[in-house]
PDB file of N, CA and C in Angstrom:
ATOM      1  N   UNK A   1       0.847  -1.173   0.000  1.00  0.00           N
ATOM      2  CA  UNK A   1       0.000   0.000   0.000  1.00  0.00           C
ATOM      3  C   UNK A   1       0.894   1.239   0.000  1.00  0.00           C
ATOM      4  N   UNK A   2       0.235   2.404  -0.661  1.00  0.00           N
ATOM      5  CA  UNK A   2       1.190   3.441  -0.969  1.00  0.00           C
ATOM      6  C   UNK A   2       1.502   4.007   0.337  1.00  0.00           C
ATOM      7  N   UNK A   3       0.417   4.263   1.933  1.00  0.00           N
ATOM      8  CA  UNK A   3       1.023   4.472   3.022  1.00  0.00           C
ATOM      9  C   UNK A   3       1.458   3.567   3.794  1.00  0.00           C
ATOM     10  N   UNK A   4       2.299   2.908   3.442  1.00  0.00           N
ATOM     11  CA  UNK A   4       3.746   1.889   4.318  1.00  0.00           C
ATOM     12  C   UNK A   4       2.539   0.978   4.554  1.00  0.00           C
ATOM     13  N   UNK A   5       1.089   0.829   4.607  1.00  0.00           N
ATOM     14  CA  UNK A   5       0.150  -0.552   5.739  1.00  0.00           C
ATOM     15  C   UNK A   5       0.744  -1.490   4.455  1.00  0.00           C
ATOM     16  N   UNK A   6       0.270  -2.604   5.277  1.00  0.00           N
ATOM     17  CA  UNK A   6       0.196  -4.047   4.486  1.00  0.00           C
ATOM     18  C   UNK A   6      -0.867  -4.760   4.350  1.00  0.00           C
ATOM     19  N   UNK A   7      -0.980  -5.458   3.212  1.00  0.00           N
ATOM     20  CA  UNK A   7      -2.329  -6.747   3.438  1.00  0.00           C
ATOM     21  C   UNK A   7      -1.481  -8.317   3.293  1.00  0.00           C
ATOM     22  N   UNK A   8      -1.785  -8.475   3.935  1.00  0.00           N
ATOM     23  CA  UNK A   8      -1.306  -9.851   3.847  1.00  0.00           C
ATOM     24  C   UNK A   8      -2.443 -11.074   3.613  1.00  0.00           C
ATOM     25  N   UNK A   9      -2.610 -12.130   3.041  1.00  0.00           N
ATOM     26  CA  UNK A   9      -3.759 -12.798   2.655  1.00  0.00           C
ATOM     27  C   UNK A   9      -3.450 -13.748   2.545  1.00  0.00           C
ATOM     28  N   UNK A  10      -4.123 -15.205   2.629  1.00  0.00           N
ATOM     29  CA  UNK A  10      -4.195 -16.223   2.091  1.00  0.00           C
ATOM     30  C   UNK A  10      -5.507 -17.187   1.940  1.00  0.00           C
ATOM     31  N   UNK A  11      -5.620 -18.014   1.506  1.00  0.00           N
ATOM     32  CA  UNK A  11      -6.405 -18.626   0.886  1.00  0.00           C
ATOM     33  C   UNK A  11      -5.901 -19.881   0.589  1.00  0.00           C
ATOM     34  N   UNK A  12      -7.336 -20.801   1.135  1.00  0.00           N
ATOM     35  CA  UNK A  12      -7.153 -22.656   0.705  1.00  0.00           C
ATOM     36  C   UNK A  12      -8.102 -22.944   0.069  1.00  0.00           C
ATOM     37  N   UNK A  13      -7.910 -23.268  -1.097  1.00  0.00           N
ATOM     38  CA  UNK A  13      -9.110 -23.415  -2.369  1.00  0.00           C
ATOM     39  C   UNK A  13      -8.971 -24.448  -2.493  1.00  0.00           C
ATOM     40  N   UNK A  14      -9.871 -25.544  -3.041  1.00  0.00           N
ATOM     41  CA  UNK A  14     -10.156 -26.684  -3.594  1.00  0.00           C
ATOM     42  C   UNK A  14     -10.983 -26.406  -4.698  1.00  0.00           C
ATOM     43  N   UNK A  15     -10.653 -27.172  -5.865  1.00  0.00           N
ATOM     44  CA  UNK A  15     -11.307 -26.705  -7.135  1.00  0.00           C
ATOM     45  C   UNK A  15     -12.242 -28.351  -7.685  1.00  0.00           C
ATOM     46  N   UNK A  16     -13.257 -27.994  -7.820  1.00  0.00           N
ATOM     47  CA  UNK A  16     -14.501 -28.531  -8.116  1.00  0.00           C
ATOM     48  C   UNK A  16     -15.188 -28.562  -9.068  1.00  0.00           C
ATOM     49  N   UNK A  17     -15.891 -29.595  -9.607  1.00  0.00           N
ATOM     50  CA  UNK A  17     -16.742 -29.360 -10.953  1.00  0.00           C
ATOM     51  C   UNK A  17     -17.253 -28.171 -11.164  1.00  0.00           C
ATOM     52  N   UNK A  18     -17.754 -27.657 -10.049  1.00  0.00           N
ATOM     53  CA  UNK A  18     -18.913 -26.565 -10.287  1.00  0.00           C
ATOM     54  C   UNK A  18     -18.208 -25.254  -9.773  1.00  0.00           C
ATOM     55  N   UNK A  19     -16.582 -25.728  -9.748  1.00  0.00           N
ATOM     56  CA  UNK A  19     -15.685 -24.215  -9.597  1.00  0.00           C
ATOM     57  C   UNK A  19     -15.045 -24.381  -8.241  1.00  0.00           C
ATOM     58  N   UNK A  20     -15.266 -23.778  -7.071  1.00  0.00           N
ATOM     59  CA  UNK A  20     -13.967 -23.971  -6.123  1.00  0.00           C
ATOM     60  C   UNK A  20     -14.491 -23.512  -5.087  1.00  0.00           C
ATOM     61  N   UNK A  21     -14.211 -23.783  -4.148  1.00  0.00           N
ATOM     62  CA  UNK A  21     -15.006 -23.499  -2.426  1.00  0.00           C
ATOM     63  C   UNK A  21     -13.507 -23.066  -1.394  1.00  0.00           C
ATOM     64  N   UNK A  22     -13.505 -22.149  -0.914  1.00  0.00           N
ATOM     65  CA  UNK A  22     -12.535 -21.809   0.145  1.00  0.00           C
ATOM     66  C   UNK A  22     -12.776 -21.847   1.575  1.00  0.00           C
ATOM     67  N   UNK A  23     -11.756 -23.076   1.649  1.00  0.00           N
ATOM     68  CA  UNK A  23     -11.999 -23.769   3.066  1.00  0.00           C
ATOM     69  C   UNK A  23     -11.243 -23.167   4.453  1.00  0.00           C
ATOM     70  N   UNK A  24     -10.155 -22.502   3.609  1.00  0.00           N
ATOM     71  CA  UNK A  24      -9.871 -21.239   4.904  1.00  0.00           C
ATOM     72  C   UNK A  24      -9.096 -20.276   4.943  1.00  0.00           C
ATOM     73  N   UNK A  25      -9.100 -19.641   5.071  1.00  0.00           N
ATOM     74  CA  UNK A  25      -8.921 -17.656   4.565  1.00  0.00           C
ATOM     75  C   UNK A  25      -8.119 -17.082   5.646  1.00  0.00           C
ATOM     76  N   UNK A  26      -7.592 -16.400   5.290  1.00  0.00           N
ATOM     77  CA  UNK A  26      -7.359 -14.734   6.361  1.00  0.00           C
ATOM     78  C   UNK A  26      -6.792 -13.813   5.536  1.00  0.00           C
ATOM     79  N   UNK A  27      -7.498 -12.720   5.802  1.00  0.00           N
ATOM     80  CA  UNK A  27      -7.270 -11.186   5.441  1.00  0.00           C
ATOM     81  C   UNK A  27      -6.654 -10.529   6.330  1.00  0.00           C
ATOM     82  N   UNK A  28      -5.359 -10.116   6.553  1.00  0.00           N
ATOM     83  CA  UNK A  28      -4.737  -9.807   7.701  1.00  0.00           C
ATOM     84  C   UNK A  28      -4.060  -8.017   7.390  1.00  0.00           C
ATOM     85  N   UNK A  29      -4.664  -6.849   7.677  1.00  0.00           N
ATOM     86  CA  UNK A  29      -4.579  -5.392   7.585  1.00  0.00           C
ATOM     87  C   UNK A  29      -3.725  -5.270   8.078  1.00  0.00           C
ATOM     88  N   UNK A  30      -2.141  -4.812   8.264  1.00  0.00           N
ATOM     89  CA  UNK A  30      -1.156  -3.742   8.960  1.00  0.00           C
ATOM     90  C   UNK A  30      -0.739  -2.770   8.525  1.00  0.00           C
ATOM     91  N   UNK A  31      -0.766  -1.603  10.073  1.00  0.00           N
ATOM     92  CA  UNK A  31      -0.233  -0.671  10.084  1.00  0.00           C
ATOM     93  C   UNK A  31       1.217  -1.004   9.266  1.00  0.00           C
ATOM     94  N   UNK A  32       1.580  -0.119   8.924  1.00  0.00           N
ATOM     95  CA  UNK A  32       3.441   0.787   8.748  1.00  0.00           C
ATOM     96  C   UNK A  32       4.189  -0.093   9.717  1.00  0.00           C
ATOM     97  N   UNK A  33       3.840   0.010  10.975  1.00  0.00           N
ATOM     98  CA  UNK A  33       4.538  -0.182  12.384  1.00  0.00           C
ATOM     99  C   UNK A  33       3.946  -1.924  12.856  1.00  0.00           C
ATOM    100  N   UNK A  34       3.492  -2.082  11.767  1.00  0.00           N
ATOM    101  CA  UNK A  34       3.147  -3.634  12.111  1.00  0.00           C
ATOM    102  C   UNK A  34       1.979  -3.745  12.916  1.00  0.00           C
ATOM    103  N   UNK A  35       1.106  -3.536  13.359  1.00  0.00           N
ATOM    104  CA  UNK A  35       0.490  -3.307  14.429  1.00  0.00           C
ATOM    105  C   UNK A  35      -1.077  -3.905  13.301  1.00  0.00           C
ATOM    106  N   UNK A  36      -1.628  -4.590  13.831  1.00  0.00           N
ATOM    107  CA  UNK A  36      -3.369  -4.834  13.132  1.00  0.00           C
ATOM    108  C   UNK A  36      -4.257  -3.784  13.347  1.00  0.00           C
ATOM    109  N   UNK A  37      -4.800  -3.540  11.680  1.00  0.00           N
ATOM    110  CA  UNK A  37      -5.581  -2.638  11.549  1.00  0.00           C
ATOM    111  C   UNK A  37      -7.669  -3.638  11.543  1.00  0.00           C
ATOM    112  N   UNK A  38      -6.953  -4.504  10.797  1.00  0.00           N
ATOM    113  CA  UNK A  38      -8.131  -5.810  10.515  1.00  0.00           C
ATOM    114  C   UNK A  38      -7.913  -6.868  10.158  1.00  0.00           C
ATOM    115  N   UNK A  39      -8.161  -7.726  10.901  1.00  0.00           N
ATOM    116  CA  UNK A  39      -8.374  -9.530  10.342  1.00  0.00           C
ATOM    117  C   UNK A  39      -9.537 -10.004  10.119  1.00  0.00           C
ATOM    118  N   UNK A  40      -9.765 -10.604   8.839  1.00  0.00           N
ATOM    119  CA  UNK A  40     -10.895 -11.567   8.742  1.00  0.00           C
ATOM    120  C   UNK A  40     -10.195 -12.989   8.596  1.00  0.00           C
ATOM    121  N   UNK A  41     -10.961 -13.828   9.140  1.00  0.00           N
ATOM    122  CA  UNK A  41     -10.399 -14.786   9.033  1.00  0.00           C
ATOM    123  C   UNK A  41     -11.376 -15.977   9.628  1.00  0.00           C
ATOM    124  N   UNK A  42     -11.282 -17.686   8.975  1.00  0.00           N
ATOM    125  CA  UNK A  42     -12.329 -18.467   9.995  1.00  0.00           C
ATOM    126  C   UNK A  42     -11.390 -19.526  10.619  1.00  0.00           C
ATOM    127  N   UNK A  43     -10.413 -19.016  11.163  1.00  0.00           N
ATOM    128  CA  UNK A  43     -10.127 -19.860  12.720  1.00  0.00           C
ATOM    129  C   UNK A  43     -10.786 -20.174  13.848  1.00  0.00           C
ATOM    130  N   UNK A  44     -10.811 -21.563  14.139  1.00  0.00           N
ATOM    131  CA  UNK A  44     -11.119 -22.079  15.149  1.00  0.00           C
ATOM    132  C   UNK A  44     -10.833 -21.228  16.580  1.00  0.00           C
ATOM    133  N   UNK A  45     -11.000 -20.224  16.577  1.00  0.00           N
ATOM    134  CA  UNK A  45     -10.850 -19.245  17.797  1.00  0.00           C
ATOM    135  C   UNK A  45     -11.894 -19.742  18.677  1.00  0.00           C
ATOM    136  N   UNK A  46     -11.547 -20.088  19.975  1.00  0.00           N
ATOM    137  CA  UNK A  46     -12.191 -20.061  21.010  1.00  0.00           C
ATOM    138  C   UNK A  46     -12.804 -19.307  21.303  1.00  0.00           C
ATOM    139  N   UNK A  47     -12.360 -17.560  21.121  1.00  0.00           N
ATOM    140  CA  UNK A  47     -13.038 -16.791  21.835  1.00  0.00           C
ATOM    141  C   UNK A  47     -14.418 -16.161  20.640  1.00  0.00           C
ATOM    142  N   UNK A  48     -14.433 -16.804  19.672  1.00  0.00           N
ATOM    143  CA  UNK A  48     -15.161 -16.754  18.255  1.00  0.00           C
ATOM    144  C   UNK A  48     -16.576 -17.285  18.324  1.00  0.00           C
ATOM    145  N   UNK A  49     -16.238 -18.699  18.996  1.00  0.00           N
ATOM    146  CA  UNK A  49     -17.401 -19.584  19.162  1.00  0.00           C
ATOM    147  C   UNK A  49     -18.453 -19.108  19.569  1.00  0.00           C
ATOM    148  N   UNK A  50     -18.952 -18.147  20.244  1.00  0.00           N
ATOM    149  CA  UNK A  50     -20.479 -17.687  20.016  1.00  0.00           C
ATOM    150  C   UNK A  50     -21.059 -17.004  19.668  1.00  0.00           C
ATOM    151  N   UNK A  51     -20.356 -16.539  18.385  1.00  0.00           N
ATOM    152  CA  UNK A  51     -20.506 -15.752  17.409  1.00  0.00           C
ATOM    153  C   UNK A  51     -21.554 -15.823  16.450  1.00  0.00           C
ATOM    154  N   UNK A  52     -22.184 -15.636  16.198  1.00  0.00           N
ATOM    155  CA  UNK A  52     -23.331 -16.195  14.983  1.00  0.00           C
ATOM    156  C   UNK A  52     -22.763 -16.933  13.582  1.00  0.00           C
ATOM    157  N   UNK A  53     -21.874 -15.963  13.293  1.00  0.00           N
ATOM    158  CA  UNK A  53     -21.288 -16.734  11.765  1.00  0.00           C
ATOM    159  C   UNK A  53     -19.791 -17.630  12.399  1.00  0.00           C
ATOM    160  N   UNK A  54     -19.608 -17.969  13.252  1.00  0.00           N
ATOM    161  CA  UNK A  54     -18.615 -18.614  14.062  1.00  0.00           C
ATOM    162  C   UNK A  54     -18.585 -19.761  12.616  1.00  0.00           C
ATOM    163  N   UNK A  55     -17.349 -20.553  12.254  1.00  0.00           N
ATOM    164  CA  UNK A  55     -16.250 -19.882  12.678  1.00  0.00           C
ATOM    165  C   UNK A  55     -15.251 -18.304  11.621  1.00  0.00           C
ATOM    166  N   UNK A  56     -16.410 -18.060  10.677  1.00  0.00           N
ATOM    167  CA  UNK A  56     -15.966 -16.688  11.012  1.00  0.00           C
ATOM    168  C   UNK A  56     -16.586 -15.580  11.188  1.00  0.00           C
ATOM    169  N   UNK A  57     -15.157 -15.071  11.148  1.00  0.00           N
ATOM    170  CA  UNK A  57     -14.997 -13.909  12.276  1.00  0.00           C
ATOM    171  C   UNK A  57     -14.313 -12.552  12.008  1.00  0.00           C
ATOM    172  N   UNK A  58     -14.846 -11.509  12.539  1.00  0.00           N
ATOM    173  CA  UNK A  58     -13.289 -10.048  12.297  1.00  0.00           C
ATOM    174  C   UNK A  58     -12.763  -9.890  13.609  1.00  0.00           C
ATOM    175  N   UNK A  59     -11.658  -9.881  13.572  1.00  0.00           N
ATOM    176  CA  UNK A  59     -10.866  -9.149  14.464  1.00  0.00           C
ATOM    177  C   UNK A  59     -10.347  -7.472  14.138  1.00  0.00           C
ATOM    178  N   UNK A  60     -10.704  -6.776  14.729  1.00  0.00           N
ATOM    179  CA  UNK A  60     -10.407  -5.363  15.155  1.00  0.00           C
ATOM    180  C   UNK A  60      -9.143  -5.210  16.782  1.00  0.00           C
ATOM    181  N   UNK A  61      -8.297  -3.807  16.418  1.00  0.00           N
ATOM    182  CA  UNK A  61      -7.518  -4.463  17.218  1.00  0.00           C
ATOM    183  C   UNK A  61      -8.469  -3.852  18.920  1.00  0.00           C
ATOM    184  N   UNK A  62      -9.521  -3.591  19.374  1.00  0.00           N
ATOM    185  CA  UNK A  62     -10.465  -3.886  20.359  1.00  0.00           C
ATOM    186  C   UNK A  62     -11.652  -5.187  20.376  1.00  0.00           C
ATOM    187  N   UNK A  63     -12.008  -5.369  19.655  1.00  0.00           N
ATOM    188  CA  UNK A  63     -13.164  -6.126  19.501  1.00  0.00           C
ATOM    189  C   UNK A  63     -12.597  -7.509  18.309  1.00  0.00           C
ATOM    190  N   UNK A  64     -13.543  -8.617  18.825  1.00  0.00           N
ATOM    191  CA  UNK A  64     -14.020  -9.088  17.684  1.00  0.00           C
ATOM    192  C   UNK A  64     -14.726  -9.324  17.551  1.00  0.00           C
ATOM    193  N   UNK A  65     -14.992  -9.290  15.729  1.00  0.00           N
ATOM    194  CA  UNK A  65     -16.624  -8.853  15.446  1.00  0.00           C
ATOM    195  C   UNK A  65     -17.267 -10.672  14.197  1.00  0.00           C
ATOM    196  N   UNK A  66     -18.722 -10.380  14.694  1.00  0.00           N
ATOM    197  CA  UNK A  66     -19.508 -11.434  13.581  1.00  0.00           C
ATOM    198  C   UNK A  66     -19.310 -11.091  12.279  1.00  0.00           C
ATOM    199  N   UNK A  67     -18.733 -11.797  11.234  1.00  0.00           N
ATOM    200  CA  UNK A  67     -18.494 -11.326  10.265  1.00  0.00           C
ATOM    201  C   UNK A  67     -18.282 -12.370   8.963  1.00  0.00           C
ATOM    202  N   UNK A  68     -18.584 -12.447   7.890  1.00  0.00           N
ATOM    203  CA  UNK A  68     -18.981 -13.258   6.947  1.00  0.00           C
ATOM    204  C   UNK A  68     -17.738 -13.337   6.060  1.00  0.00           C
ATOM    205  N   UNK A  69     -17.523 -13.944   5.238  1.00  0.00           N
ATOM    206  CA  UNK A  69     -16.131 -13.333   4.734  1.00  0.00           C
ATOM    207  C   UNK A  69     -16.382 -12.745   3.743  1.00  0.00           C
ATOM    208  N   UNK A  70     -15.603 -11.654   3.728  1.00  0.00           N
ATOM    209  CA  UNK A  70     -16.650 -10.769   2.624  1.00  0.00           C
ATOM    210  C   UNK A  70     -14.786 -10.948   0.959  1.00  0.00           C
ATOM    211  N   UNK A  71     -15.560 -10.741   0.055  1.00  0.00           N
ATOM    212  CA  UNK A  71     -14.445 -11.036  -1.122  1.00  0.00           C
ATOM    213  C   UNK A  71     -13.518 -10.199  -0.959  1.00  0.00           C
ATOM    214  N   UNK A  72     -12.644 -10.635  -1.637  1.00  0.00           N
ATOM    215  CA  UNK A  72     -11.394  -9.965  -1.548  1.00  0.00           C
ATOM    216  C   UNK A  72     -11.420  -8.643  -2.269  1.00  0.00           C
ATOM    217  N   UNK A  73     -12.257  -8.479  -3.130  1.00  0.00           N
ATOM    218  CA  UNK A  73     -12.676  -7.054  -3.907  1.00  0.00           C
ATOM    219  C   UNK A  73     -13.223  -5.833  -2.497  1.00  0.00           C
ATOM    220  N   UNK A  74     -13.973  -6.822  -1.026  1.00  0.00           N
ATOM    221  CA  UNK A  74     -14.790  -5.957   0.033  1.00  0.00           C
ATOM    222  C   UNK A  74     -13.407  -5.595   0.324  1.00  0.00           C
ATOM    223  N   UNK A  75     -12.590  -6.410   0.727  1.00  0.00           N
ATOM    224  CA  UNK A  75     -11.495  -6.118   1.945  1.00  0.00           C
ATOM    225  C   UNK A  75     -10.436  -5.189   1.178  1.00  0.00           C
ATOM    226  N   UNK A  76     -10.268  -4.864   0.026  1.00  0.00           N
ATOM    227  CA  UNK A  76      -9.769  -3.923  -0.774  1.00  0.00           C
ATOM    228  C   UNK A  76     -10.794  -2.508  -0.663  1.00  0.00           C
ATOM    229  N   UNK A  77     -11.884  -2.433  -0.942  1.00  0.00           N
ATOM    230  CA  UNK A  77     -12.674  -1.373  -0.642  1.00  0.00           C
ATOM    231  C   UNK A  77     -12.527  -0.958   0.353  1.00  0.00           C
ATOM    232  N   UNK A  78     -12.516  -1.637   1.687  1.00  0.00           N
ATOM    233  CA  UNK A  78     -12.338  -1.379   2.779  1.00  0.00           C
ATOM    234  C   UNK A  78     -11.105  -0.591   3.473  1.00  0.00           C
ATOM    235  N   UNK A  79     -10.024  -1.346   3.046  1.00  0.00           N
ATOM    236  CA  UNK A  79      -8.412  -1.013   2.856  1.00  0.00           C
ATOM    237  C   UNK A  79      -9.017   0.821   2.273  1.00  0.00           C
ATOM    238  N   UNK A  80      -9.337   0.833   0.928  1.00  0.00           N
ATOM    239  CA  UNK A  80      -8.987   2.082   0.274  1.00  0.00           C
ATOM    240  C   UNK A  80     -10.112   3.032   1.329  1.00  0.00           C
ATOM    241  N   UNK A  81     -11.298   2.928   1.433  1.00  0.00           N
ATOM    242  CA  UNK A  81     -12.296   3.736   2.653  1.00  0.00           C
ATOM    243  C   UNK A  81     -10.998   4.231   4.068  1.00  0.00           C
ATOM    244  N   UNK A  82     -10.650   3.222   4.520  1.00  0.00           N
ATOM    245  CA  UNK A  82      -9.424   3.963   5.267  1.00  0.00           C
ATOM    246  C   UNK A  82      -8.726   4.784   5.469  1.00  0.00           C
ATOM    247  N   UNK A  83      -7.833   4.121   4.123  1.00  0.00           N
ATOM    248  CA  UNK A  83      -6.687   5.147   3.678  1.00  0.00           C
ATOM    249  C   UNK A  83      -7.208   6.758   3.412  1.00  0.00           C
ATOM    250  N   UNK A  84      -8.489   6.239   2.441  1.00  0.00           N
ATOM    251  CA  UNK A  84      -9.151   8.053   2.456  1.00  0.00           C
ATOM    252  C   UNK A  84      -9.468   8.603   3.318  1.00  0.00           C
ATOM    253  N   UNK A  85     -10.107   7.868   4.608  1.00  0.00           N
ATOM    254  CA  UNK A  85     -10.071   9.122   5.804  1.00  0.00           C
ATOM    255  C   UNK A  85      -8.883   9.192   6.378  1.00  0.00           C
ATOM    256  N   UNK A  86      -7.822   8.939   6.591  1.00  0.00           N
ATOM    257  CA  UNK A  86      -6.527   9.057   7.077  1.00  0.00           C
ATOM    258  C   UNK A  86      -5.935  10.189   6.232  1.00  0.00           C
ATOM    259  N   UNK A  87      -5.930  10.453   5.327  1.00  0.00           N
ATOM    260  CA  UNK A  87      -5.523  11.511   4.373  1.00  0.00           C
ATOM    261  C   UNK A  87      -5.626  13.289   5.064  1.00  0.00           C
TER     262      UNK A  87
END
């Protein structure tokens, strides 16, 4: 990213007749200074489990939140919504 943050990502795809299903993700946001801006991700987090969309989940660096996994096109929108109010 042009201000020093990072995205870091990965993805476990299995590919299928009818195209490909992702069995487990993380979207991982950093500051410049390393520090988490946002994680999505569906780890087996303990502290996740009574979450509605358990097992995923967002992590914020206060909270974590119910959260769906949204595409990698959201978590880019999201990224850039940021950066523009930081400006």
């Amino acid at each position: 990213m042009y201000n020093g943050s990072k995205l870091h990502f990965k993805e476990f795809v299995v590919f299928e007749t009818a195209g490909f299903k992702i069995l487990k993700y993380g979207y991982n946001y950093l500051a410049q200074d390393g520090a988490m801006i946002f994680r999505y991700d569906n780890a087996l987090d303990p502290q996740a489990k009574n979450l509605p969309t358990y097992p995923e989940h967002k992590h914020t660096p206060k909270k974590l939140l119910s959260a769906k996994r949204p595409s990698f096109e959201e978590v880019l929108k999201e990224i850039s919504g940021l950066i523009e109010v930081k400006k």
